[in-house]
PDB file of N, CA and C in Angstrom:
ATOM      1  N   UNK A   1       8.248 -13.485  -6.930  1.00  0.00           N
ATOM      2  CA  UNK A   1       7.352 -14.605  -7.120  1.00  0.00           C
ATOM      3  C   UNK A   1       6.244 -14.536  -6.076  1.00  0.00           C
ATOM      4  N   UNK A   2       5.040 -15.064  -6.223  1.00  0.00           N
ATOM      5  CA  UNK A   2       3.804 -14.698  -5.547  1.00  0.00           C
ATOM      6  C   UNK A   2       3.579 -16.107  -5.129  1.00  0.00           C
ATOM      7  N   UNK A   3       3.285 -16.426  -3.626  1.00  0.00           N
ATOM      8  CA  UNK A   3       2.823 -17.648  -3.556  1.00  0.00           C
ATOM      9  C   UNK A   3       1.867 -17.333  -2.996  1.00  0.00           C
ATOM     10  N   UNK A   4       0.648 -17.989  -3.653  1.00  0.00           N
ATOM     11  CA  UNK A   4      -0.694 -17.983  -3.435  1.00  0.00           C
ATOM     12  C   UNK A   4      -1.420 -18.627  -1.449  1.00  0.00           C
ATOM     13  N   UNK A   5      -0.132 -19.136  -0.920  1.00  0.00           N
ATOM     14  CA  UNK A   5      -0.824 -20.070  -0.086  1.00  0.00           C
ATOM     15  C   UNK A   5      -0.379 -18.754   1.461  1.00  0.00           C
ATOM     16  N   UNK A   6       0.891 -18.382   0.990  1.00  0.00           N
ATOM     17  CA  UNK A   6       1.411 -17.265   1.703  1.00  0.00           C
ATOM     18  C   UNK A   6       1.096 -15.817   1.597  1.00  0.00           C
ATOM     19  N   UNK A   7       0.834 -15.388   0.376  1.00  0.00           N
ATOM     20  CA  UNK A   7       1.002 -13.748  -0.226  1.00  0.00           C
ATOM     21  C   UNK A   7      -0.511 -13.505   0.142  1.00  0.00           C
ATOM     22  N   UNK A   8      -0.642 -12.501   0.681  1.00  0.00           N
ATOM     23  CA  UNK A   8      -1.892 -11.676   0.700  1.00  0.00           C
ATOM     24  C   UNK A   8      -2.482 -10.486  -0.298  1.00  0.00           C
ATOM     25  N   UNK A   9      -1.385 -10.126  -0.311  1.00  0.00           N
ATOM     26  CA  UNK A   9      -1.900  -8.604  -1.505  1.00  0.00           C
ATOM     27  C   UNK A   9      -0.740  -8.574  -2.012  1.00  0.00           C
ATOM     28  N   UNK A  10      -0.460  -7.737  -2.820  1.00  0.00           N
ATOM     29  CA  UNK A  10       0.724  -7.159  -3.743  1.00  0.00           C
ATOM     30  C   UNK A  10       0.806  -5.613  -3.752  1.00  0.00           C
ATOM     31  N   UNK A  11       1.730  -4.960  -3.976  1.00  0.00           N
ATOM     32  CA  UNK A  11       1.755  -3.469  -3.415  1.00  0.00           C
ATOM     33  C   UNK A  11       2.385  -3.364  -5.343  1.00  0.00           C
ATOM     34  N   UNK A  12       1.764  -2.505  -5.803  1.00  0.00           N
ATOM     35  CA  UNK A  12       2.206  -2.123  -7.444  1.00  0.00           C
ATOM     36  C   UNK A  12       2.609  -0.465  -7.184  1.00  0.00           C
ATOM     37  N   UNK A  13       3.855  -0.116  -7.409  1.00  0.00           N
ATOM     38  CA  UNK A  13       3.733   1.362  -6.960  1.00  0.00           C
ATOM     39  C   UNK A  13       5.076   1.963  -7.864  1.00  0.00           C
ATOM     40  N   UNK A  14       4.777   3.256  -8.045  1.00  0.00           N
ATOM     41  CA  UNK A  14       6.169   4.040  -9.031  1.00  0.00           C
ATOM     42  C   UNK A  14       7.116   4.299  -7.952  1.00  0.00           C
ATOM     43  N   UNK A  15       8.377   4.758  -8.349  1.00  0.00           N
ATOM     44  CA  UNK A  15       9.437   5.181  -7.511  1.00  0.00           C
ATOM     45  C   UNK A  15       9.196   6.358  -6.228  1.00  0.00           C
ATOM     46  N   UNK A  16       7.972   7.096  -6.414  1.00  0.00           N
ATOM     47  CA  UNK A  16       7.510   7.858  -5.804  1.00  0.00           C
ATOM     48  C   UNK A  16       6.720   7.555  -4.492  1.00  0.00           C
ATOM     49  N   UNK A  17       6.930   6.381  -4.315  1.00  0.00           N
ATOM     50  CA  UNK A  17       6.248   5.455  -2.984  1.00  0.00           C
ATOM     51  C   UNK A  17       7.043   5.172  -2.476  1.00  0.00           C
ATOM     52  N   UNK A  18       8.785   4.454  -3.649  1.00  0.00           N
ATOM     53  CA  UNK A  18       9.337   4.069  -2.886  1.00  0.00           C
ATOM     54  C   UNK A  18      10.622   5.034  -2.525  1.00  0.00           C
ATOM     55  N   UNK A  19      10.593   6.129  -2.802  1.00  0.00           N
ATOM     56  CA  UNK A  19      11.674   7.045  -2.551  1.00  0.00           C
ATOM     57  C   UNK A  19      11.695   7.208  -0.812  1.00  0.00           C
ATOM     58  N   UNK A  20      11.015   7.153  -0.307  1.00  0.00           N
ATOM     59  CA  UNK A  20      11.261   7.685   1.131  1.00  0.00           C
ATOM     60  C   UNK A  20       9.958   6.680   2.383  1.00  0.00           C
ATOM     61  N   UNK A  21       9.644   5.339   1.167  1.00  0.00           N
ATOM     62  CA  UNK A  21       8.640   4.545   2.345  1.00  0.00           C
ATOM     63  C   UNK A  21       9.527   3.506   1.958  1.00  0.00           C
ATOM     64  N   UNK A  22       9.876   2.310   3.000  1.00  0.00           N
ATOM     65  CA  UNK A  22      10.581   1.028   2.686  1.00  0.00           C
ATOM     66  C   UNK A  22       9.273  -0.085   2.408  1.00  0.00           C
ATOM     67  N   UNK A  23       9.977  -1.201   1.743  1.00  0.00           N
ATOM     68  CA  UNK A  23       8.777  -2.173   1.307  1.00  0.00           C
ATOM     69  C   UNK A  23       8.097  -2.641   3.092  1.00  0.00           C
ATOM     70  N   UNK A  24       8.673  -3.038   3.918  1.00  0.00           N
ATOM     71  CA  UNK A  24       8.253  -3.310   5.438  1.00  0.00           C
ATOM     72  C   UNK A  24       7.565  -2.117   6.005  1.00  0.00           C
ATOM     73  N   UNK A  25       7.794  -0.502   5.670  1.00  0.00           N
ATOM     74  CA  UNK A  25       6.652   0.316   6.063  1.00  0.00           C
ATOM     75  C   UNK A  25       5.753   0.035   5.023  1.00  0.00           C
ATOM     76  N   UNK A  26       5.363  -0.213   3.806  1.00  0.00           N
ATOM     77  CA  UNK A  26       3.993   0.141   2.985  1.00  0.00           C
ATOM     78  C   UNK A  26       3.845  -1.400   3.537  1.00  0.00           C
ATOM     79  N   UNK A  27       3.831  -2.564   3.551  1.00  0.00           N
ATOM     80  CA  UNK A  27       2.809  -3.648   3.674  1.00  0.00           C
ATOM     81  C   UNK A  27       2.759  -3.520   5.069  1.00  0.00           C
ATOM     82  N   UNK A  28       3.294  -2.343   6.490  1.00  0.00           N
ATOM     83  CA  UNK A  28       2.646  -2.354   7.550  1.00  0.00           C
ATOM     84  C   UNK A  28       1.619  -1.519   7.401  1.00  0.00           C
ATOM     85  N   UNK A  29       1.733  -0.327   6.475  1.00  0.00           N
ATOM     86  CA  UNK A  29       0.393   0.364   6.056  1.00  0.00           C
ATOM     87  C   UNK A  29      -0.415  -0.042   5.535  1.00  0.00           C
ATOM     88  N   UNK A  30      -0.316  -1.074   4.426  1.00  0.00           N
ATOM     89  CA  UNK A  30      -1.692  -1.615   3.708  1.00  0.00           C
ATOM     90  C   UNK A  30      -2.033  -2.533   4.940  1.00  0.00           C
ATOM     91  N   UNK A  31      -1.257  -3.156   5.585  1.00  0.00           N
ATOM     92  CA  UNK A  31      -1.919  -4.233   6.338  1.00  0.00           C
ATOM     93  C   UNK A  31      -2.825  -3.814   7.163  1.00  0.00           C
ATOM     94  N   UNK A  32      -2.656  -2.415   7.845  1.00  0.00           N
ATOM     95  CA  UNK A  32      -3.400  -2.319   8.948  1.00  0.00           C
ATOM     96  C   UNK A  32      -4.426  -1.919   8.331  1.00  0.00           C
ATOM     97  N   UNK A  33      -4.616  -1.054   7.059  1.00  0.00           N
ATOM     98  CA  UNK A  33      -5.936  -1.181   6.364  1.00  0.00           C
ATOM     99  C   UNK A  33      -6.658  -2.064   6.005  1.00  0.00           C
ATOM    100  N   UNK A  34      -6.267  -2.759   5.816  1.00  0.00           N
ATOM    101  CA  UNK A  34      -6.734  -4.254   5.294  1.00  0.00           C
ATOM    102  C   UNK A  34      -7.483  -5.082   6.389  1.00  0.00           C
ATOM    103  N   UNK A  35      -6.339  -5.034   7.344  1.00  0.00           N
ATOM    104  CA  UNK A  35      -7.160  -6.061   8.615  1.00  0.00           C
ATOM    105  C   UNK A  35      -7.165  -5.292   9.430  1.00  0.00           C
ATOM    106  N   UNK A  36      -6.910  -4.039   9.765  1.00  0.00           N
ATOM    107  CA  UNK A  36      -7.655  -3.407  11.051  1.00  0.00           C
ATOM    108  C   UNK A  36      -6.814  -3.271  12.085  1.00  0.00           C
ATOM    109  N   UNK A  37      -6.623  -2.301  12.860  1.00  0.00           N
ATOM    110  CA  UNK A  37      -6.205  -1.994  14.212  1.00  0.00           C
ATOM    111  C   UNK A  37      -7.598  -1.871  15.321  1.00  0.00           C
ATOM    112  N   UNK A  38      -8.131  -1.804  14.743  1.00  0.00           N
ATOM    113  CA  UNK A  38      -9.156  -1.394  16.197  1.00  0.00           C
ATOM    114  C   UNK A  38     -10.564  -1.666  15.582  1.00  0.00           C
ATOM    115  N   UNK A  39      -9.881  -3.199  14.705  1.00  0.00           N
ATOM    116  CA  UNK A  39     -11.313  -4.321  14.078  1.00  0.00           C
ATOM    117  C   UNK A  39     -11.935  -3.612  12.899  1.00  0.00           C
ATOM    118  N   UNK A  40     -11.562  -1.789  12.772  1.00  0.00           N
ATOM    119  CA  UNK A  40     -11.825  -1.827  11.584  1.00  0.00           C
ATOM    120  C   UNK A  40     -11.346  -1.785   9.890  1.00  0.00           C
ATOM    121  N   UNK A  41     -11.510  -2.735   9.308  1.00  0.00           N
ATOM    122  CA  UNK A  41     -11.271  -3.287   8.280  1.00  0.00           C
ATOM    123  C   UNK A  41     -11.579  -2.054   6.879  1.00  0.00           C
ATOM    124  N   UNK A  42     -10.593  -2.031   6.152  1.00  0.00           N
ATOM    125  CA  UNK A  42     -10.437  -1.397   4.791  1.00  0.00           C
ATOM    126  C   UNK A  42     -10.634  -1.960   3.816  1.00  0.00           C
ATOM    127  N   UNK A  43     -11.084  -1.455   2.551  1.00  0.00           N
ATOM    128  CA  UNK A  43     -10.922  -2.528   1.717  1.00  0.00           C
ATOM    129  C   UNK A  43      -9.064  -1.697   0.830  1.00  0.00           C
ATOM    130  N   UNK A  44      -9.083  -2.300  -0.472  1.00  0.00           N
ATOM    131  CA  UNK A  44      -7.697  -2.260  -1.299  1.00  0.00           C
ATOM    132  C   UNK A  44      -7.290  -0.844  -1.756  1.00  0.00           C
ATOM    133  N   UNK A  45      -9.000  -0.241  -1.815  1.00  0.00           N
ATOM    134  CA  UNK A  45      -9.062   0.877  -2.303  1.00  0.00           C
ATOM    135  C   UNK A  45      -8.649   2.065  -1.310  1.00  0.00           C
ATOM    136  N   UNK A  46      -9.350   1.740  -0.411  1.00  0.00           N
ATOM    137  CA  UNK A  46      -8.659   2.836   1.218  1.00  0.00           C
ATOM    138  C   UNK A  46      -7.452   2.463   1.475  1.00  0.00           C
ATOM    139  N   UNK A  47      -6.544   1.550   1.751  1.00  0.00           N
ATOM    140  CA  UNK A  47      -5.387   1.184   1.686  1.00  0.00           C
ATOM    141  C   UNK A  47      -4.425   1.530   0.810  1.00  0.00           C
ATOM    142  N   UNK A  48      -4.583   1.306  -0.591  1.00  0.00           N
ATOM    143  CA  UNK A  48      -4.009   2.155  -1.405  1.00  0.00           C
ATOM    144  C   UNK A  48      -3.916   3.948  -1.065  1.00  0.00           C
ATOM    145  N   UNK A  49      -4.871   4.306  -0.835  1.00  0.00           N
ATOM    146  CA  UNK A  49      -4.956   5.681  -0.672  1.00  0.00           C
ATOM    147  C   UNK A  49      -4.151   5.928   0.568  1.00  0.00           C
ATOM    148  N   UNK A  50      -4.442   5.271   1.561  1.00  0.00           N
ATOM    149  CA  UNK A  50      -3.506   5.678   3.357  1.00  0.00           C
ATOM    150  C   UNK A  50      -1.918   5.515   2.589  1.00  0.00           C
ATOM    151  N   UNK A  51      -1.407   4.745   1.400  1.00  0.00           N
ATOM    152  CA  UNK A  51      -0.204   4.317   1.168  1.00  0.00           C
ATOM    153  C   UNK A  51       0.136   5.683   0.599  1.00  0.00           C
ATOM    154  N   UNK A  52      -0.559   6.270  -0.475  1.00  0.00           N
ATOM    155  CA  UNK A  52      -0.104   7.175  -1.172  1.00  0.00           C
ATOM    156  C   UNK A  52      -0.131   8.991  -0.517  1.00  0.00           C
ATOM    157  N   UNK A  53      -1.328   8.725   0.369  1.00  0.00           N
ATOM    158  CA  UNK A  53      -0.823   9.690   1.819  1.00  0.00           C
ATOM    159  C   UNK A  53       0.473   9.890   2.466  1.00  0.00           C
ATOM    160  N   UNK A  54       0.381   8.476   2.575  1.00  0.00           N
ATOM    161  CA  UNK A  54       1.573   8.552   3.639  1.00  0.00           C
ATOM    162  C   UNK A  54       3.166   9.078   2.403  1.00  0.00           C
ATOM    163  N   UNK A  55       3.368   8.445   1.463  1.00  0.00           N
ATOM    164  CA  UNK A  55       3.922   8.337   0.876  1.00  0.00           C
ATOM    165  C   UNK A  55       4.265  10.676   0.343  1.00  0.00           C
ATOM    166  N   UNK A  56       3.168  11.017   0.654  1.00  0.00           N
ATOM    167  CA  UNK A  56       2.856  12.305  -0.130  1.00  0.00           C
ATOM    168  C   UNK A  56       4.083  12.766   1.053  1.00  0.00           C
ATOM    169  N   UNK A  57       2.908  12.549   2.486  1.00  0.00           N
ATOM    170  CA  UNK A  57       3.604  13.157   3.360  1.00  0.00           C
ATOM    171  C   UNK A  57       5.175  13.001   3.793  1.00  0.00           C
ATOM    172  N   UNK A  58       6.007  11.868   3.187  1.00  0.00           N
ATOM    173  CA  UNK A  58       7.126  11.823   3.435  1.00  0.00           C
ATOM    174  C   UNK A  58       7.774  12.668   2.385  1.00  0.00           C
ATOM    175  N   UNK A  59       7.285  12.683   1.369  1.00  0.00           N
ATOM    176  CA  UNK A  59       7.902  13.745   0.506  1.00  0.00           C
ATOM    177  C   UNK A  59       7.825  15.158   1.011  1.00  0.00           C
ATOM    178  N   UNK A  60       6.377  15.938   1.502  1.00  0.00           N
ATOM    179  CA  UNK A  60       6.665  16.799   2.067  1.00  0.00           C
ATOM    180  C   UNK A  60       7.315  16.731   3.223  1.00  0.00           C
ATOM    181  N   UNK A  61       7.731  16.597   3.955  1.00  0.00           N
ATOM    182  CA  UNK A  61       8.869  16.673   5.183  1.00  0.00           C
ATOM    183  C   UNK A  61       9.828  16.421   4.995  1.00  0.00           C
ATOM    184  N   UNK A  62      10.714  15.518   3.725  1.00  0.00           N
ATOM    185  CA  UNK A  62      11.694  15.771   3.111  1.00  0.00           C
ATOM    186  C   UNK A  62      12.190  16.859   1.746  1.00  0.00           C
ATOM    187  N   UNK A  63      11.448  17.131   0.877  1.00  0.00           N
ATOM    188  CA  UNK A  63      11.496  17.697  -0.175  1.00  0.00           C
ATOM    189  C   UNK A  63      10.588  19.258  -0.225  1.00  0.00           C
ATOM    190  N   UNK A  64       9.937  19.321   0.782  1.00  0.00           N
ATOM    191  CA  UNK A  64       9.184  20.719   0.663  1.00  0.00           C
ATOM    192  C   UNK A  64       7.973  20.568  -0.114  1.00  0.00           C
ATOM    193  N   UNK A  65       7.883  21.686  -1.051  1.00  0.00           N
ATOM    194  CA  UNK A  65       6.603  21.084  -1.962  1.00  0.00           C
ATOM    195  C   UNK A  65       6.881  20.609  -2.597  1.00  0.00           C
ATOM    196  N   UNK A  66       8.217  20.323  -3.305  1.00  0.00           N
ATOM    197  CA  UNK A  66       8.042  19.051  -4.421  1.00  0.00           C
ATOM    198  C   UNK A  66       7.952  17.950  -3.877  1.00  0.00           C
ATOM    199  N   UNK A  67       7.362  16.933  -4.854  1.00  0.00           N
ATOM    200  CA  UNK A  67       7.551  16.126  -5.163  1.00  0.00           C
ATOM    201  C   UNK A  67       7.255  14.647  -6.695  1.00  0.00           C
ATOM    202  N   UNK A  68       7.585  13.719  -6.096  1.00  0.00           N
ATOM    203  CA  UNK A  68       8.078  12.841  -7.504  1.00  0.00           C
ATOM    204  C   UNK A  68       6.563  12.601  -7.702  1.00  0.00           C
ATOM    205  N   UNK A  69       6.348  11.561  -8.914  1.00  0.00           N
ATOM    206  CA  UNK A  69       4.863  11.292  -8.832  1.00  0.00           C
ATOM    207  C   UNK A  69       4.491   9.944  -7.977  1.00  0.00           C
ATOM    208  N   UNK A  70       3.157   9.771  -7.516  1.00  0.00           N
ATOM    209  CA  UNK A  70       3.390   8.674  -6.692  1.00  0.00           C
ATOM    210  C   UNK A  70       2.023   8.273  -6.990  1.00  0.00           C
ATOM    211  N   UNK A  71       2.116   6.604  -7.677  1.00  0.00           N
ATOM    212  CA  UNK A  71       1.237   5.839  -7.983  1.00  0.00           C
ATOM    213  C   UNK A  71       1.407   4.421  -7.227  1.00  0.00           C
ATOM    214  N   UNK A  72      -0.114   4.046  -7.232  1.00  0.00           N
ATOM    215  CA  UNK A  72       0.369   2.833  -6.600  1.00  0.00           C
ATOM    216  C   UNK A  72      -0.661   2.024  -6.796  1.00  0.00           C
ATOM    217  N   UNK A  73      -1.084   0.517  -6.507  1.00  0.00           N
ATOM    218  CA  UNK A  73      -2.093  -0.463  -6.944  1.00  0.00           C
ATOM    219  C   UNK A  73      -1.919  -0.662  -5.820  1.00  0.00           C
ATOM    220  N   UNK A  74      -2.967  -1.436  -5.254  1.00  0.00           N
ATOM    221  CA  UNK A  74      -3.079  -2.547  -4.211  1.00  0.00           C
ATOM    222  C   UNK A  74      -4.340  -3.884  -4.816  1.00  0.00           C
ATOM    223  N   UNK A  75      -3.121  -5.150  -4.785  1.00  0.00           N
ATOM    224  CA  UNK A  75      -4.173  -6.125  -5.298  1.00  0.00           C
ATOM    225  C   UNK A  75      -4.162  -7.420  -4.228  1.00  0.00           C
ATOM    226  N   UNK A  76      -5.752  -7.495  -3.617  1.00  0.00           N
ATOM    227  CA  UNK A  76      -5.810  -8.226  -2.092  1.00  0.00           C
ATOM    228  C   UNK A  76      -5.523  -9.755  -3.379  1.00  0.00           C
ATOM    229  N   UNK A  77      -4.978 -10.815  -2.914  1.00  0.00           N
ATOM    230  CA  UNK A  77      -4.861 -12.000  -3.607  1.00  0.00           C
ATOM    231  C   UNK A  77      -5.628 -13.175  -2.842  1.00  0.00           C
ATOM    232  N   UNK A  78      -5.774 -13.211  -1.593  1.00  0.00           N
ATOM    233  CA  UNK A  78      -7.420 -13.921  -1.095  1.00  0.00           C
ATOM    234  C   UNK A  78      -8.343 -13.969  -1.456  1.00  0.00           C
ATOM    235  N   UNK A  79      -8.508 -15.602  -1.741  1.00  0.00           N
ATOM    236  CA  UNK A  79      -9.922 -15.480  -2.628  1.00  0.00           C
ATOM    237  C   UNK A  79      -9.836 -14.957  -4.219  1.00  0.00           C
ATOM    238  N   UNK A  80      -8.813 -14.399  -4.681  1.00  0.00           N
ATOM    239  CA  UNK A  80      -9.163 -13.707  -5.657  1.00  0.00           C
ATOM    240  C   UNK A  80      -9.704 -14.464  -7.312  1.00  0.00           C
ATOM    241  N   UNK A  81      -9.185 -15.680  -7.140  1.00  0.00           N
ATOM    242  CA  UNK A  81     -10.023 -16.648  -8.344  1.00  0.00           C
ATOM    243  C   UNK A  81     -11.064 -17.384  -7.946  1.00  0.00           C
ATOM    244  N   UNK A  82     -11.485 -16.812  -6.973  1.00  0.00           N
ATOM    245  CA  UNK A  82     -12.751 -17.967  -6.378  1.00  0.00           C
ATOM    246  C   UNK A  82     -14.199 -17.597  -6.973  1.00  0.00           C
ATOM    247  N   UNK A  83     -13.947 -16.525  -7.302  1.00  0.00           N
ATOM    248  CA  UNK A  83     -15.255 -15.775  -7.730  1.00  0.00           C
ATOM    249  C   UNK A  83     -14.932 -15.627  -9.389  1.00  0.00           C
ATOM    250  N   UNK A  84     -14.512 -16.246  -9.981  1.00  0.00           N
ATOM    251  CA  UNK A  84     -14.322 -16.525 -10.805  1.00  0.00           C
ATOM    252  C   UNK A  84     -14.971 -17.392 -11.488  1.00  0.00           C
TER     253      UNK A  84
END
């Protein structure tokens, strides 16, 4: 369930994100894209991508060159009916 007053983004992703990243590592990865470590700010689209990086790279260091397929969404939910 999504509460609008709490939830910031939503992480949409295939088994291939979550095979070897936990849900508490990907929303510390989107987050820091999102809001920044060192003030600079990402948008959903770079965030998504650092997720599915990261996500690549745990497959290679566990699995060699394979791996599963790995898709993923990122949808920021701030603001998002305001511009509507």
């Amino acid at each position: 369930t999504i509460d609008e007053e709490l939830d910031e983004f939503v992480i949409i992703a295939t088994d291939g994100v979550w095979e070897f990243i936990s849900s508490e590592d990907a929303v510390d990865i989107v987050g820091r894209c999102l809001y920044g470590t060192n003030g600079e700010k990402q948008d959903a689209s770079e965030a998504c991508e650092a997720l599915i990086k990261a996500a690549t790279a745990k497959w290679h260091e566990f699995e060699g060159d394979y791996r599963d397929d790995i898709t993923a969404m990122v949808i920021r939910l701030k603001d998002l009916w305001s511009v509507v």
